[in-house]
Protein backbone atom coordinates (compact mmCIF):
# COMPACT_ATOMS: atom_id res chain seq x y z
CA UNK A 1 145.91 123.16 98.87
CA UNK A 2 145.25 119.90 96.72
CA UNK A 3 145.71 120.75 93.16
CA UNK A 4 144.73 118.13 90.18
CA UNK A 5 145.51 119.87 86.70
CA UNK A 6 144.85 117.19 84.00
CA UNK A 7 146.36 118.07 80.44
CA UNK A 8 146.51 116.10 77.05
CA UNK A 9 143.05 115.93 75.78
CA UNK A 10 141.89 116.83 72.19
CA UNK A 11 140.32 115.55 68.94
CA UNK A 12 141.00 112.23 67.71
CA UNK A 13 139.02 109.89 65.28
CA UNK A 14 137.85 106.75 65.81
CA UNK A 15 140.28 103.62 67.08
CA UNK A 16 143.06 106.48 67.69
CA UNK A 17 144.98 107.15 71.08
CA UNK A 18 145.23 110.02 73.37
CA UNK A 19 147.52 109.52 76.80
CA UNK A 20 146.09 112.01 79.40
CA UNK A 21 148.21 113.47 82.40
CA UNK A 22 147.30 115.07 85.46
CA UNK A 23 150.08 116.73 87.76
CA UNK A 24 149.32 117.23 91.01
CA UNK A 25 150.57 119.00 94.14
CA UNK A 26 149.39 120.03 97.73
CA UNK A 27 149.69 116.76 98.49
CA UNK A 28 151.69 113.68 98.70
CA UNK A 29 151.24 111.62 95.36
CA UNK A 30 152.33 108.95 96.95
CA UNK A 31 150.08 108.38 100.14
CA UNK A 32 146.75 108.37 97.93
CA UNK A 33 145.40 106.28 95.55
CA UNK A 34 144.17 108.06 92.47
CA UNK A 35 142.20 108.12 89.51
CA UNK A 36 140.01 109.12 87.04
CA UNK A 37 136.34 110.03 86.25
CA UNK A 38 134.52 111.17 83.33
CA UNK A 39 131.55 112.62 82.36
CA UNK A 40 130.00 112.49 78.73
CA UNK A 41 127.67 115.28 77.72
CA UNK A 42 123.92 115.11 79.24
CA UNK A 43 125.38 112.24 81.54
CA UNK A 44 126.53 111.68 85.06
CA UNK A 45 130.21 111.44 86.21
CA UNK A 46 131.48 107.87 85.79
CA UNK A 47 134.17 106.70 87.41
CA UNK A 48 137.06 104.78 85.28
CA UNK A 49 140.02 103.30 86.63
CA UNK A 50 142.00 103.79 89.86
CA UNK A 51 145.23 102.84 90.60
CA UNK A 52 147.36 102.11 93.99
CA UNK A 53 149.38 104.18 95.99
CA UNK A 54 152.70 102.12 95.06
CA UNK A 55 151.12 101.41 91.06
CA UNK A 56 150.72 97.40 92.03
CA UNK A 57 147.05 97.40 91.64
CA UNK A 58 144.85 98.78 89.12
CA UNK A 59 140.74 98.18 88.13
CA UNK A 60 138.98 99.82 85.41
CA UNK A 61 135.44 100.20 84.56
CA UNK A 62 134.11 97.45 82.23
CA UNK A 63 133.19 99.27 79.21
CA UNK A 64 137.60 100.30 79.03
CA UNK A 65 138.89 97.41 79.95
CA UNK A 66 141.50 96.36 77.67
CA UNK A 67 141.56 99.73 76.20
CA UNK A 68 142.43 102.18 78.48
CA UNK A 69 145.74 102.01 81.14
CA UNK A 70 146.33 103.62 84.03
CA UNK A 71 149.53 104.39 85.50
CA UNK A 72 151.96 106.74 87.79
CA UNK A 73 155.24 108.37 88.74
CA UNK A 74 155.38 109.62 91.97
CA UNK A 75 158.59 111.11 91.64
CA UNK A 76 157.14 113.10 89.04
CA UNK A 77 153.56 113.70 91.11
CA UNK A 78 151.94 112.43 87.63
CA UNK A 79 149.09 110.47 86.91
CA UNK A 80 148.39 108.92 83.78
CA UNK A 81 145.44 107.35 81.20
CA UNK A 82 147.02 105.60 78.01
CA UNK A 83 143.50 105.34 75.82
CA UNK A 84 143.44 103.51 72.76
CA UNK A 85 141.41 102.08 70.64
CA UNK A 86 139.26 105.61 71.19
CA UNK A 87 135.38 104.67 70.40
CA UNK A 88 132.81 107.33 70.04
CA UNK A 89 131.39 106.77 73.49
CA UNK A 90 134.81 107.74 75.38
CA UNK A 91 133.71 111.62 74.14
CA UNK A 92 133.89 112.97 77.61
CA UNK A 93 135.48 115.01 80.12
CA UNK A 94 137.80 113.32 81.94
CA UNK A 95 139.10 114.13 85.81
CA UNK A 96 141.59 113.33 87.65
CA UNK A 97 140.78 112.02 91.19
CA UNK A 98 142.03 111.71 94.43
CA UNK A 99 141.52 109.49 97.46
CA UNK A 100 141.83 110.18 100.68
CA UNK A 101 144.73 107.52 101.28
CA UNK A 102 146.00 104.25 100.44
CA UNK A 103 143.15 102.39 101.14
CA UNK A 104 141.50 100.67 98.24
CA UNK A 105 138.23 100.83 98.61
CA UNK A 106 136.78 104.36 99.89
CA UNK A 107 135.54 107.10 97.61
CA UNK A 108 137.35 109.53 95.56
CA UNK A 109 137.45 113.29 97.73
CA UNK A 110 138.83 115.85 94.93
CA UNK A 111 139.16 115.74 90.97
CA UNK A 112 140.29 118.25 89.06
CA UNK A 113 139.02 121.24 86.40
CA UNK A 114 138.91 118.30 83.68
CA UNK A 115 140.33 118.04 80.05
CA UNK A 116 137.85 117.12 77.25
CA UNK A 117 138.57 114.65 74.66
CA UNK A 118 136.21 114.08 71.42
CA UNK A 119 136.39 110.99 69.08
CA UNK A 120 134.74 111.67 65.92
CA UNK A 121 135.58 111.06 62.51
């Protein structure tokens, strides 16, 4: 059973950093690309940033470009989301996500439970 448990969200003000994790297991890390979604209250779920099976190639939404990394360690079946420079409209819940395999460019097929994170002053 695919299991996506993300950990590391919380409070922080404005222009701060959080660094999100996910840990995952069912499954092997390192035969899916993965990444993660959010969804801000009274909105849809967005997708962010997804990275590559081997961590080579990355993309990110627009609006966290420049902001926001993602990376992995398959050896530790961990996904990660450095966010800094925090801005009011990152309050969200974020998911981790999964893709079916290594292929780039089909959609995501499990996320997990979520972890919120607020920015506010």
């Amino acid at each position: 059973e695919v299991q996506l448990v993300e950990s590391g969200g919380g409070l922080v003000q404005p222009g701060g950093s959080l660094r999100l994790s996910c840990g995952a297991s069912g499954f092997t890390l390192s035969g899916s690309v993965m990444g993660w979604l959010r969804q801000a209250p009274g909105k849809g779920l967005e997708w962010i940033s997804k990275i590559s099976c081997t961590g080579g190639n990355t993309a990110y939404v627009d609006s966290v470009k420049g902001r926001f990394t993602i990376s992995r360690d398959n050896a530790k079946n961990t996904l990660y989301l450095q966010m800094d420079s925090l801005k009011d409209e990152d309050t969200a819940v974020y998911y981790c996500a999964k893709y079916p395999s290594c292929k780039w460019s089909v959609r995501h097929d499990s996320w997990g439970q979520g972890t919120q994170v607020t920015v506010s002053p």
